[in-house]
PDB file of N, CA and C in Angstrom:
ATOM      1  N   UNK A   1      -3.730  38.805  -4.149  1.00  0.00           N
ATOM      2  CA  UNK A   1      -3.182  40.131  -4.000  1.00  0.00           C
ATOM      3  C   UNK A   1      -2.032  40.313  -4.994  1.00  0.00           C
ATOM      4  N   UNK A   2      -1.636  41.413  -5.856  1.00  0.00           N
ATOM      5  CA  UNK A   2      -1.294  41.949  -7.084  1.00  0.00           C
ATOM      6  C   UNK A   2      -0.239  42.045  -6.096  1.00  0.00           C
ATOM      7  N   UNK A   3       1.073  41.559  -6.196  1.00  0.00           N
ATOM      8  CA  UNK A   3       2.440  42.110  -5.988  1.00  0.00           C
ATOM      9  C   UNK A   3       3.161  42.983  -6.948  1.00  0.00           C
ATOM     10  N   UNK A   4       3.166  44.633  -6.093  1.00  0.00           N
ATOM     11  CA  UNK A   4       3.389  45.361  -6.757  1.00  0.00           C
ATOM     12  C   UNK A   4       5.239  45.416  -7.639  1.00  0.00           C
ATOM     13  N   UNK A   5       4.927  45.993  -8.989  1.00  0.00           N
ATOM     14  CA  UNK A   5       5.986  45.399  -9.679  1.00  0.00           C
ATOM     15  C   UNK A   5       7.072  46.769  -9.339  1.00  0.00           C
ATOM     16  N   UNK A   6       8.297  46.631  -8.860  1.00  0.00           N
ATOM     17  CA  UNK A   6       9.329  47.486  -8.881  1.00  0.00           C
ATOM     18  C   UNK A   6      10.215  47.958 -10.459  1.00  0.00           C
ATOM     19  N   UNK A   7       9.994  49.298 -10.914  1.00  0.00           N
ATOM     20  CA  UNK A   7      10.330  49.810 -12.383  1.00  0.00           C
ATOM     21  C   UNK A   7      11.866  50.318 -11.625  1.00  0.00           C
ATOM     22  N   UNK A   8      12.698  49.935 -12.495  1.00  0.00           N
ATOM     23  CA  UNK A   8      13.894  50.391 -12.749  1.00  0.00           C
ATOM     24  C   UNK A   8      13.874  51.556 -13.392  1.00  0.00           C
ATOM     25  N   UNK A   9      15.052  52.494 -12.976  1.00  0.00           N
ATOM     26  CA  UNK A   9      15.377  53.920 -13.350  1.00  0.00           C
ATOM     27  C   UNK A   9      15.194  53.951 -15.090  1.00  0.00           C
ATOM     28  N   UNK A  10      15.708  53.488 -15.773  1.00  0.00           N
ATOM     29  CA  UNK A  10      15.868  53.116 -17.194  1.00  0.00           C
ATOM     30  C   UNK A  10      14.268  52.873 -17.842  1.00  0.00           C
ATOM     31  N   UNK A  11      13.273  51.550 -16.674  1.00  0.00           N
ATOM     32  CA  UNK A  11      12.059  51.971 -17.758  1.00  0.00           C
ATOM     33  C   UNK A  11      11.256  52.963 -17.446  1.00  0.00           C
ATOM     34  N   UNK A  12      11.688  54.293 -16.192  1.00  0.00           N
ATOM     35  CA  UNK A  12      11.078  55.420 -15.977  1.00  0.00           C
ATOM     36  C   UNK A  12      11.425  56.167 -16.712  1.00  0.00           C
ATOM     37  N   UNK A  13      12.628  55.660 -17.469  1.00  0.00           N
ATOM     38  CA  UNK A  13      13.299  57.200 -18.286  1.00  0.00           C
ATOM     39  C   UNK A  13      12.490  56.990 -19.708  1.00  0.00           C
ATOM     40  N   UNK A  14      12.384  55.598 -19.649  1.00  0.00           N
ATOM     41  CA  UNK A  14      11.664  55.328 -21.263  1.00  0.00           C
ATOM     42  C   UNK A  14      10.119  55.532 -21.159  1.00  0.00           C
ATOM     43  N   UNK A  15       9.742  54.962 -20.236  1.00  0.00           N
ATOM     44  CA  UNK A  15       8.163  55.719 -20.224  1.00  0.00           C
ATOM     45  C   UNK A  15       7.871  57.436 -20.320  1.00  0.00           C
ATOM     46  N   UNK A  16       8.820  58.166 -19.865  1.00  0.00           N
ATOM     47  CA  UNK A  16       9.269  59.443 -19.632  1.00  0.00           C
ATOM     48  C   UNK A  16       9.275  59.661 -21.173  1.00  0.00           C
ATOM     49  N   UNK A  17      10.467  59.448 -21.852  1.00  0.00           N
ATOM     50  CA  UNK A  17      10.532  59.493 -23.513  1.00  0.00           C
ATOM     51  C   UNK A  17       9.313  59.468 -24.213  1.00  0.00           C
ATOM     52  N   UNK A  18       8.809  58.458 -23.926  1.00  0.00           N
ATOM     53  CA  UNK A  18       7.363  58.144 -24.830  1.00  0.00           C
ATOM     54  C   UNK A  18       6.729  59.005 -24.551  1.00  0.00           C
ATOM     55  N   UNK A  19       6.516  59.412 -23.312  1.00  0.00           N
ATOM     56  CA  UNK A  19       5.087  60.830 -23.050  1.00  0.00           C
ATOM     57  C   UNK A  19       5.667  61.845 -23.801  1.00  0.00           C
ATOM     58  N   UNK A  20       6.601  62.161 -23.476  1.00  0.00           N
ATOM     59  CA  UNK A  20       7.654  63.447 -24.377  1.00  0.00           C
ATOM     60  C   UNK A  20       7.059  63.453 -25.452  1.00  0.00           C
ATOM     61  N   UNK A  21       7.304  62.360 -26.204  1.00  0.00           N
ATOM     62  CA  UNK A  21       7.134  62.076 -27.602  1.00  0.00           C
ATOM     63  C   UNK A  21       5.663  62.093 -28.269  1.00  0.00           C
ATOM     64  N   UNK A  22       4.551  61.445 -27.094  1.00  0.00           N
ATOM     65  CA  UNK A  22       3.678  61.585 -27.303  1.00  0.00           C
ATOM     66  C   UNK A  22       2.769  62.937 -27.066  1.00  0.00           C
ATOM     67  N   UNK A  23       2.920  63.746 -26.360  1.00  0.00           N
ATOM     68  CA  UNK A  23       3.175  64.980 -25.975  1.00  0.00           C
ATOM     69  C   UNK A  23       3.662  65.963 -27.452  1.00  0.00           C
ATOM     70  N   UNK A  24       4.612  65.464 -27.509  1.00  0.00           N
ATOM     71  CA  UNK A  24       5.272  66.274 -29.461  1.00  0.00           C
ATOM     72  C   UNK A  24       3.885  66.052 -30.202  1.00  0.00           C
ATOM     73  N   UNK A  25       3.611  64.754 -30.497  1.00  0.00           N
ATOM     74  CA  UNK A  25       2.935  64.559 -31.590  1.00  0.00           C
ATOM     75  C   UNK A  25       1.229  64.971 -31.245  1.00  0.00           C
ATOM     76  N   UNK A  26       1.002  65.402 -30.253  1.00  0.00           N
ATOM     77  CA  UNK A  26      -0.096  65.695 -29.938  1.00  0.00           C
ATOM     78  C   UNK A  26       0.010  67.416 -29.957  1.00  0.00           C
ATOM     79  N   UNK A  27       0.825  68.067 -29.567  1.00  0.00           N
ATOM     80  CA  UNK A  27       1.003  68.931 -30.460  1.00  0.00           C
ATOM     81  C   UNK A  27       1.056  69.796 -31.575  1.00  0.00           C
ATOM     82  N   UNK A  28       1.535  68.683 -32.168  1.00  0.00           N
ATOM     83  CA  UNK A  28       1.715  68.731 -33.782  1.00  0.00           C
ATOM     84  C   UNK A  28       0.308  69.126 -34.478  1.00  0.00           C
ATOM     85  N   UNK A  29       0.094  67.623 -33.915  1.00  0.00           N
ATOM     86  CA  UNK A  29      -1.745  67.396 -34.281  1.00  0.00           C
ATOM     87  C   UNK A  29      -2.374  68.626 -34.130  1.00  0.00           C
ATOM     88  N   UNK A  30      -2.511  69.277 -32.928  1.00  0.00           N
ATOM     89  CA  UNK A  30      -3.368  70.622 -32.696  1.00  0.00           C
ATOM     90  C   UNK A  30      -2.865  71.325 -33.692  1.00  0.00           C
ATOM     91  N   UNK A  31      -1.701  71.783 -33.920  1.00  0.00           N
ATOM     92  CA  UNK A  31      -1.206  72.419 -35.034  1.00  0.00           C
ATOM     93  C   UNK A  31      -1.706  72.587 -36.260  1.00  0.00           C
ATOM     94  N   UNK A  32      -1.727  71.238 -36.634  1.00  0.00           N
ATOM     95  CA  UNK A  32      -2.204  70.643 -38.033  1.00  0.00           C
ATOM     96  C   UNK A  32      -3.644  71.020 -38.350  1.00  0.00           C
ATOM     97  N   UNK A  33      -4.026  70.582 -37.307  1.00  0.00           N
ATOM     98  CA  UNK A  33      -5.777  70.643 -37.345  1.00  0.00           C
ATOM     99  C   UNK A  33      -5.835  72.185 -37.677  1.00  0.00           C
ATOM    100  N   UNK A  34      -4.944  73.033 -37.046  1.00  0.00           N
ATOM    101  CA  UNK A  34      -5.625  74.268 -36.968  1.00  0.00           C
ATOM    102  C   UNK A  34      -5.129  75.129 -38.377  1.00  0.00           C
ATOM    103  N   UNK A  35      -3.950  74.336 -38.887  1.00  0.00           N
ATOM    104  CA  UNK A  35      -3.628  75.472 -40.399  1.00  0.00           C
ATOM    105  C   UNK A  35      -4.744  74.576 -41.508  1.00  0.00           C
ATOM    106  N   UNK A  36      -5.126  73.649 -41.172  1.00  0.00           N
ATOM    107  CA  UNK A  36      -6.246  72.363 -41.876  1.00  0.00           C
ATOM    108  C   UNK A  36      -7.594  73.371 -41.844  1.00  0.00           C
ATOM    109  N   UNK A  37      -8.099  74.038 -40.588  1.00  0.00           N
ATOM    110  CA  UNK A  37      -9.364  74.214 -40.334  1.00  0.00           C
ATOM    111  C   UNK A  37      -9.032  75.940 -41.401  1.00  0.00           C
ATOM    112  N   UNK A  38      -7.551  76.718 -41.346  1.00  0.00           N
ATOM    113  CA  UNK A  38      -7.686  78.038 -41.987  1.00  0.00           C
ATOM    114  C   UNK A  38      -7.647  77.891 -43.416  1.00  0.00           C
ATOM    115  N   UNK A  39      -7.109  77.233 -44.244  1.00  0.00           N
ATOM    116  CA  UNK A  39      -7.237  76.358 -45.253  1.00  0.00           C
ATOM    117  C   UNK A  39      -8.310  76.227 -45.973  1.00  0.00           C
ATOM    118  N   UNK A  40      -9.291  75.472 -45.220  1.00  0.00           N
ATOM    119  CA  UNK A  40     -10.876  75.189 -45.145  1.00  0.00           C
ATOM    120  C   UNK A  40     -11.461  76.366 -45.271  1.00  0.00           C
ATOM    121  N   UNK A  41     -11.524  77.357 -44.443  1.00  0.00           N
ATOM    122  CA  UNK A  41     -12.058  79.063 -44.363  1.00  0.00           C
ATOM    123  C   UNK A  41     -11.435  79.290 -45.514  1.00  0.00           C
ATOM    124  N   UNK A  42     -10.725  79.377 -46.395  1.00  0.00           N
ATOM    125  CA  UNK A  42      -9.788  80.008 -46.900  1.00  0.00           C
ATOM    126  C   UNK A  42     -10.412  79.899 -47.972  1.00  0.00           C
ATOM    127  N   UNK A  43     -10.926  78.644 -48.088  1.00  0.00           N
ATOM    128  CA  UNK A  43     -11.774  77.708 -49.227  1.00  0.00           C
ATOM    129  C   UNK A  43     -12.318  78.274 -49.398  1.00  0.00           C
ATOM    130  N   UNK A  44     -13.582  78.112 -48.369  1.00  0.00           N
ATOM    131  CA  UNK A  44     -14.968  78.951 -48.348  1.00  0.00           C
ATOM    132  C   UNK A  44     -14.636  80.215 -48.493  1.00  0.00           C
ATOM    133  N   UNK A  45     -14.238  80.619 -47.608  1.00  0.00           N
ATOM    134  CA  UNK A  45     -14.233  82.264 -47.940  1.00  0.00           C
ATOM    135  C   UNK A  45     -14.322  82.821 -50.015  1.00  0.00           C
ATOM    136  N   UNK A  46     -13.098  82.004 -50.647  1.00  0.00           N
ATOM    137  CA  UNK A  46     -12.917  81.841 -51.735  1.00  0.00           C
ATOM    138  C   UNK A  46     -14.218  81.993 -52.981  1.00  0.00           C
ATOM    139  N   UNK A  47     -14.302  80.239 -52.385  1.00  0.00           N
ATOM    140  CA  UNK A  47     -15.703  79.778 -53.521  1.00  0.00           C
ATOM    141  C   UNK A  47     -16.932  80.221 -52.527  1.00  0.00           C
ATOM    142  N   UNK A  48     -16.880  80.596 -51.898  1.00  0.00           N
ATOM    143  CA  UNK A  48     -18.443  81.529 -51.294  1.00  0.00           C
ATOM    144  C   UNK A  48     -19.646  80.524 -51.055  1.00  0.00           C
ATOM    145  N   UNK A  49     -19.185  79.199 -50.612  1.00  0.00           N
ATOM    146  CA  UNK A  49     -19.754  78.266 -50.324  1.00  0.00           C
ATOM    147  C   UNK A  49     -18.981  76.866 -49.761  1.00  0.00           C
ATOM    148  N   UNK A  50     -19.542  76.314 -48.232  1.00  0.00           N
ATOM    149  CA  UNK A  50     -19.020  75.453 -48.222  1.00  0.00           C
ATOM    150  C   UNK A  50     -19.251  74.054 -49.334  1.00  0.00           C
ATOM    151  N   UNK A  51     -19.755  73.431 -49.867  1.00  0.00           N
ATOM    152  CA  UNK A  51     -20.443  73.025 -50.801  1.00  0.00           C
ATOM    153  C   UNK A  51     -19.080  73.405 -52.247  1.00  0.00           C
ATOM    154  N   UNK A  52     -19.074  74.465 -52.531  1.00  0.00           N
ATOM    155  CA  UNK A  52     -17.755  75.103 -53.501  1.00  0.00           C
ATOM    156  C   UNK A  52     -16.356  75.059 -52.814  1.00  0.00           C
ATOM    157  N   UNK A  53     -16.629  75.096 -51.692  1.00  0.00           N
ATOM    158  CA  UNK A  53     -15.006  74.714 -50.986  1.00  0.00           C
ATOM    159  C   UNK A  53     -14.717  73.105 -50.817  1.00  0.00           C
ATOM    160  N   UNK A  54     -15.922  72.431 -50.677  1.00  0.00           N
ATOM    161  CA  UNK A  54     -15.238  70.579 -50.442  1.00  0.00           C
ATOM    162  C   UNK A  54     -15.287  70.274 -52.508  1.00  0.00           C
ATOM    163  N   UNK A  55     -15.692  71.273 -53.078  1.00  0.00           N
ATOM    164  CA  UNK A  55     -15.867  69.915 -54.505  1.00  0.00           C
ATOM    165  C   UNK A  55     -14.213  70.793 -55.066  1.00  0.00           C
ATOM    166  N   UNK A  56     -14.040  71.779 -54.552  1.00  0.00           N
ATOM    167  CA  UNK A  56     -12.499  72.134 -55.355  1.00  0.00           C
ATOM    168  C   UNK A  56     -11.388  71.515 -54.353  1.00  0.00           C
ATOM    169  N   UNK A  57     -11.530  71.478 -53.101  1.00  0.00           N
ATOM    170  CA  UNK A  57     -10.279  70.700 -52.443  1.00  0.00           C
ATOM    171  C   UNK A  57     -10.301  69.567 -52.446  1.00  0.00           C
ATOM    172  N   UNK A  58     -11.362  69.045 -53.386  1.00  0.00           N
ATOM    173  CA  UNK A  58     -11.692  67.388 -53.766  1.00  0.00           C
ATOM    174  C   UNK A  58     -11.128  67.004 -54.628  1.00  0.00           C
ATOM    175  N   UNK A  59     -11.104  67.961 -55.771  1.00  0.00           N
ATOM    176  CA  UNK A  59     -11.141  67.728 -57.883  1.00  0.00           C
ATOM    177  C   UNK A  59      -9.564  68.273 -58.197  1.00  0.00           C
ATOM    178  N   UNK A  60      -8.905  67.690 -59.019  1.00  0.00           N
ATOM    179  CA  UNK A  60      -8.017  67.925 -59.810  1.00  0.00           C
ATOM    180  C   UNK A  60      -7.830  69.421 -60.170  1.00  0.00           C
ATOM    181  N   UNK A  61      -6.616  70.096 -59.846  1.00  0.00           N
ATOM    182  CA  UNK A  61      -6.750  71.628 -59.999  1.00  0.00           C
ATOM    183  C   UNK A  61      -5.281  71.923 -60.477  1.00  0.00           C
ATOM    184  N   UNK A  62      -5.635  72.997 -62.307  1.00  0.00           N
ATOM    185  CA  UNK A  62      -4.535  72.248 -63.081  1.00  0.00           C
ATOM    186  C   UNK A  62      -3.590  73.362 -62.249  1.00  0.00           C
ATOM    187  N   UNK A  63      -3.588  73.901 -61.549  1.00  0.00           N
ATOM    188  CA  UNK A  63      -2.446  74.845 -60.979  1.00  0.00           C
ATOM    189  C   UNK A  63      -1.862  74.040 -60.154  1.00  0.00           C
ATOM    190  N   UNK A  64      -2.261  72.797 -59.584  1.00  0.00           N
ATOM    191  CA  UNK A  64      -1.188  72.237 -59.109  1.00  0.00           C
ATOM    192  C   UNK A  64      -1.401  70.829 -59.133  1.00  0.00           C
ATOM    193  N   UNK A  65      -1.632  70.926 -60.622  1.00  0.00           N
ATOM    194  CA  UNK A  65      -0.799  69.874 -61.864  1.00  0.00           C
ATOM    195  C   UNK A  65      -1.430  68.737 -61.696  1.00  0.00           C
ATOM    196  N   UNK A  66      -2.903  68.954 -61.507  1.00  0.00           N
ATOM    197  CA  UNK A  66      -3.641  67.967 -61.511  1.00  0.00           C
ATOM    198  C   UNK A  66      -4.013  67.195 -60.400  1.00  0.00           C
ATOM    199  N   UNK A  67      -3.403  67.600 -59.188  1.00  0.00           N
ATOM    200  CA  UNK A  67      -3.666  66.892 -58.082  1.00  0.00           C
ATOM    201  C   UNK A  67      -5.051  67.542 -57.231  1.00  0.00           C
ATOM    202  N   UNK A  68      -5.558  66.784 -56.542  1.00  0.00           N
ATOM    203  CA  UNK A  68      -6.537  67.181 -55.548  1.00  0.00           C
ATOM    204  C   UNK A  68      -5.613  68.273 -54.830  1.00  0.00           C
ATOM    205  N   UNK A  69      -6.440  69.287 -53.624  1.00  0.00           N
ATOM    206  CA  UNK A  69      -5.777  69.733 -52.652  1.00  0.00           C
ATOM    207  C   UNK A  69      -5.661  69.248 -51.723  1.00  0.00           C
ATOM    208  N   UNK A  70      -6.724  68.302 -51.416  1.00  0.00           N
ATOM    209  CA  UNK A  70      -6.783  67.479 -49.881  1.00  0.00           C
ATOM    210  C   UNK A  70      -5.739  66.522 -50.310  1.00  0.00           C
ATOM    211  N   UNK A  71      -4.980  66.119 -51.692  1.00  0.00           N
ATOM    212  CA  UNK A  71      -4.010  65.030 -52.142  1.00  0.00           C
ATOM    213  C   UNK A  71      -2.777  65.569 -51.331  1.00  0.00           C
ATOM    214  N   UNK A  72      -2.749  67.250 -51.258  1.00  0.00           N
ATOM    215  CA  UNK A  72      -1.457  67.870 -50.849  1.00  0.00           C
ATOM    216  C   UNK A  72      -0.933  68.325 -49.326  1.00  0.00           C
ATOM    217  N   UNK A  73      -2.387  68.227 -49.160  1.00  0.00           N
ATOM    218  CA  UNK A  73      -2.593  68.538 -47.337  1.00  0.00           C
ATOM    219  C   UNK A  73      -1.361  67.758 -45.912  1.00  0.00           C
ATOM    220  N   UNK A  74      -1.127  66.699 -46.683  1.00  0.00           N
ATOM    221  CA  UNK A  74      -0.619  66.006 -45.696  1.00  0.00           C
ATOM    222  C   UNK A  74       1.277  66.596 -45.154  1.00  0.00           C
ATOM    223  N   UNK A  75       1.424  67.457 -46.391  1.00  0.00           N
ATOM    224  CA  UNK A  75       2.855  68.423 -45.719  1.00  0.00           C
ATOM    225  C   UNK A  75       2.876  69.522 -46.029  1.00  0.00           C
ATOM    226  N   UNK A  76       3.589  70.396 -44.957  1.00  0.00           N
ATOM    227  CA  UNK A  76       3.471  71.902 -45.286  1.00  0.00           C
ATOM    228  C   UNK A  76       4.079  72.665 -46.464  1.00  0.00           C
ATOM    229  N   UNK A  77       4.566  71.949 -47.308  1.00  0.00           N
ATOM    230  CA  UNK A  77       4.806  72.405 -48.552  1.00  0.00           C
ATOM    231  C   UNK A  77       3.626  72.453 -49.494  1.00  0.00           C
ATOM    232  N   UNK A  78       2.744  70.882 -49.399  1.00  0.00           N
ATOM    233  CA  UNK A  78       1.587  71.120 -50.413  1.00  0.00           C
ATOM    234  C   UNK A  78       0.543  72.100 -49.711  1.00  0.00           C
ATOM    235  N   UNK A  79       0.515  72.130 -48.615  1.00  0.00           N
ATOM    236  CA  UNK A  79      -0.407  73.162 -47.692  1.00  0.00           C
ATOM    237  C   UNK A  79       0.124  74.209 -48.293  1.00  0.00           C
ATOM    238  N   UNK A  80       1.364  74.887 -48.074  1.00  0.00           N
ATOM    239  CA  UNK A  80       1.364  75.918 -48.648  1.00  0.00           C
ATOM    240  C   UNK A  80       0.960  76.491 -49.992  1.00  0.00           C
ATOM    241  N   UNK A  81       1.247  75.652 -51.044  1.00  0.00           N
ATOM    242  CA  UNK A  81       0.687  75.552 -52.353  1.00  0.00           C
ATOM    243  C   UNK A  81      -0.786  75.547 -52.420  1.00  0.00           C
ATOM    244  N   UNK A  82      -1.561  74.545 -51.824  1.00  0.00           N
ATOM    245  CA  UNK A  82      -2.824  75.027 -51.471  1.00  0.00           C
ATOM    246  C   UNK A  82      -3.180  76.520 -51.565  1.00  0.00           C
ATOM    247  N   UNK A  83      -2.861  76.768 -49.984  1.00  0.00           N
ATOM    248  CA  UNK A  83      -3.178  78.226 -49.610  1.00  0.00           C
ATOM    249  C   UNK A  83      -2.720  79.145 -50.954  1.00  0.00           C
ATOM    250  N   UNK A  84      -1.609  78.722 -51.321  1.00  0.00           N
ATOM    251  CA  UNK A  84      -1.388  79.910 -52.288  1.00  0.00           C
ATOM    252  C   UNK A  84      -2.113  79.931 -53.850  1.00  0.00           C
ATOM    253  N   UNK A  85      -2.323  78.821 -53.878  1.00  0.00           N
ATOM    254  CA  UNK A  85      -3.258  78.825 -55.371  1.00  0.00           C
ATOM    255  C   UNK A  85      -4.740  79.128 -54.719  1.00  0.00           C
ATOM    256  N   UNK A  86      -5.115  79.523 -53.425  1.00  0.00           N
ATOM    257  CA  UNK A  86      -6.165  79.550 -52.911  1.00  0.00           C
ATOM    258  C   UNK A  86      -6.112  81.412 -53.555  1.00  0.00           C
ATOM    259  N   UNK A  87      -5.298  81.915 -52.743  1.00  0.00           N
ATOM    260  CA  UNK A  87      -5.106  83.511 -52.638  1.00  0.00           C
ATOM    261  C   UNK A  87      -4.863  83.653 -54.409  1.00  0.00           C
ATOM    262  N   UNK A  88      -4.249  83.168 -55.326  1.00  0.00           N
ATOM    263  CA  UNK A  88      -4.510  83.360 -56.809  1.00  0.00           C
ATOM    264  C   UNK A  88      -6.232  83.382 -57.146  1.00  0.00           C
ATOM    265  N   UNK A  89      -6.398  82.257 -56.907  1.00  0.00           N
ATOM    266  CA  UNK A  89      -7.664  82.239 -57.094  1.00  0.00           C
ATOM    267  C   UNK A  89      -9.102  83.448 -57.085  1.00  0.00           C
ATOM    268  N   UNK A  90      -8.876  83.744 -55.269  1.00  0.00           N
ATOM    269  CA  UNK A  90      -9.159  84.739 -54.767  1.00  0.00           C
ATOM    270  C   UNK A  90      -9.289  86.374 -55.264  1.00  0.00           C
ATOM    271  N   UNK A  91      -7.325  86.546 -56.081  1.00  0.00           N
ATOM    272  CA  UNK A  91      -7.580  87.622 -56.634  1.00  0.00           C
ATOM    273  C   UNK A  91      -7.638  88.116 -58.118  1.00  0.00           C
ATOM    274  N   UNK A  92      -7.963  86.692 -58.501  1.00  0.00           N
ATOM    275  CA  UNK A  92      -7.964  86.243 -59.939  1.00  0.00           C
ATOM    276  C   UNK A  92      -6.848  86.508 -61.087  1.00  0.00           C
ATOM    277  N   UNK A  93      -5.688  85.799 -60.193  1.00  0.00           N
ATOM    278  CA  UNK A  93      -4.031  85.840 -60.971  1.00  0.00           C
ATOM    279  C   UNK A  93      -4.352  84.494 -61.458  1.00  0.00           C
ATOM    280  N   UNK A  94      -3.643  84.114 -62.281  1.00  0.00           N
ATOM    281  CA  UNK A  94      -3.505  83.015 -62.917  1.00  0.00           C
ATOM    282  C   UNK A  94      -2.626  82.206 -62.337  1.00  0.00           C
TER     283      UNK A  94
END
């Protein structure tokens, strides 16, 4: 028989923290996924093919200086740059 273990106030507060925390970052995640998935549309919508939306957020694009877009994805600064050389693209600004 498993003698049940008695948690002190302190590792309830820290298990408490961690869900918090894990809780944030799961969050986040939904977040992410979802300016990731408008991005993607944004693509397509763009190059008028999914097929034309994965080989340009794949390939070197000299508007932003040679990098992939999926290279930039990972913060909302290169996301934004993305999106916005997306909408150039779109209305054929340079």
């Amino acid at each position: 028989m498993k003698k049940a273990v008695r948690r002190s106030p302190s590792h309830r507060l820290l298990v408490m923290a961690i869900q918090s925390e894990i809780d944030r970052l799961q969050a986040a995640k939904k977040k992410l996924r979802s300016i990731t998935s408008e991005i993607a549309d944004q693509a397509i919508k763009t190059f008028e093919s999914v097929d034309g939306a994965a080989a340009w957020l794949t390939s070197p694009a000299y508007g932003l200086r040679g990098k992939a877009p999926v290279d930039l994805m990972a913060t909302a600064k290169g996301r934004g740059k993305v999106s916005n050389l997306l909408g150039r693209i779109e209305h054929g600004l340079p």
